[in-house]
Protein backbone atom coordinates (compact mmCIF):
# COMPACT_ATOMS: atom_id res chain seq x y z
CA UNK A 1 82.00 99.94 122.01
CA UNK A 2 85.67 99.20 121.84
CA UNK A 3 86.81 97.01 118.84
CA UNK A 4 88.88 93.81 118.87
CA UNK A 5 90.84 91.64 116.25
CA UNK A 6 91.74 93.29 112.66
CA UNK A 7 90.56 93.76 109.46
CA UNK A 8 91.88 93.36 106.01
CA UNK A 9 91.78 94.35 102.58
CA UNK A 10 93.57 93.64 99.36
CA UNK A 11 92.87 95.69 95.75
CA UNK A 12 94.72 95.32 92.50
CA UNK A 13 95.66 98.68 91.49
CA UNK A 14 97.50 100.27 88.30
CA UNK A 15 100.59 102.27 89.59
CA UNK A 16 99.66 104.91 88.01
CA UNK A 17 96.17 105.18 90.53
CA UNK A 18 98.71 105.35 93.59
CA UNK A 19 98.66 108.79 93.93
CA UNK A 20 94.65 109.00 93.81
CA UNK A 21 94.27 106.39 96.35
CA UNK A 22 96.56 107.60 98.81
CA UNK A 23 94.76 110.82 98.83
CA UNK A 24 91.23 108.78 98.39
CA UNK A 25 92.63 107.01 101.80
CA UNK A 26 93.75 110.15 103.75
CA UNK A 27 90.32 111.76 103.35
CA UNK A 28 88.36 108.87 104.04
CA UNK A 29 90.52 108.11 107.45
CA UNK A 30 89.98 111.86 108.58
CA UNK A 31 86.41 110.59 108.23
CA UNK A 32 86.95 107.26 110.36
CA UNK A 33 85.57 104.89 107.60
CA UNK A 34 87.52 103.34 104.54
CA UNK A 35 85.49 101.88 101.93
CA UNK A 36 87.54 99.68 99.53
CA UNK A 37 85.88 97.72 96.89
CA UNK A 38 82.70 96.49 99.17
CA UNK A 39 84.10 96.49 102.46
CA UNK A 40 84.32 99.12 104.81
CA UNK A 41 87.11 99.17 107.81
CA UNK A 42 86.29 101.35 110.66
CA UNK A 43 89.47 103.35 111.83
CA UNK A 44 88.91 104.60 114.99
CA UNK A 45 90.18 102.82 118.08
CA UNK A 46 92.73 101.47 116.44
CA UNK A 47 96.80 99.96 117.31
CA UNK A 48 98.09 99.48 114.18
CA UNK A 49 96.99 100.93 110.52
CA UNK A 50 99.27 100.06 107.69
CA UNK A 51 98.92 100.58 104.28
CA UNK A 52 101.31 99.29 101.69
CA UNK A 53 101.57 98.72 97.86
CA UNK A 54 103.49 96.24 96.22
CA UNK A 55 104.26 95.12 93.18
CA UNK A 56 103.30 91.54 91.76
CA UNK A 57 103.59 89.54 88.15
CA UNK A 58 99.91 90.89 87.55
CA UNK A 59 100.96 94.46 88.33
CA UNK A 60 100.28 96.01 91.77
CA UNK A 61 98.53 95.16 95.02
CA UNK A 62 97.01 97.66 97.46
CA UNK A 63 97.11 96.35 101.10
CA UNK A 64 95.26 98.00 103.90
CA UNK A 65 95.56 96.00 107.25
CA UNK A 66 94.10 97.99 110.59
CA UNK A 67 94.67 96.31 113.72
CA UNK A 68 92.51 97.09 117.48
CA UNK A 69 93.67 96.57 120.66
CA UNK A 70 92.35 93.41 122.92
CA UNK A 71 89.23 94.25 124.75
CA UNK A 72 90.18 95.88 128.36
CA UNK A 73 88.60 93.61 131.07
CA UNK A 74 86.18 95.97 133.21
CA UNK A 75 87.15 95.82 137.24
CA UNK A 76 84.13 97.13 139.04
CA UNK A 77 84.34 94.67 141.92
CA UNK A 78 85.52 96.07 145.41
CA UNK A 79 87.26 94.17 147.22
């Protein structure tokens, strides 16, 4: 089954966890499954995977945005 549209997650985060989570990330993509607070983002199939941290008043936000491709019409007529 191919997936379609994206998915999104935001996390505060210290700065001092950066580190952790990028490595937390890295072995969970190899794996094809992030799990983030209580969601999960499948990355397989996908376009676009970012992943960004920036900072805010509060103190830091983790961003992970994963983006699929738009579902491939199947041509099976012959014409």
């Amino acid at each position: 089954m191919t997936k379609t549209g994206k998915r999104k997650v935001e996390l505060p985060i210290k700065p001092e966890e950066v580190p952790a989570m990028l490595k937390q990330l890295g072995e969970q993509a190899e794996q094809g499954k992030l799990v983030l607070g209580n969601k999960e983002i499948e990355v397989d199939e996908y376009d676009t995977f970012s992943v960004s941290f920036r900072q805010t008043k509060a103190g830091m936000r983790l961003r992970v945005k994963v983006k699929y491709g738009k579902a491939e019409q199947d041509d099976d007529s012959d014409d």
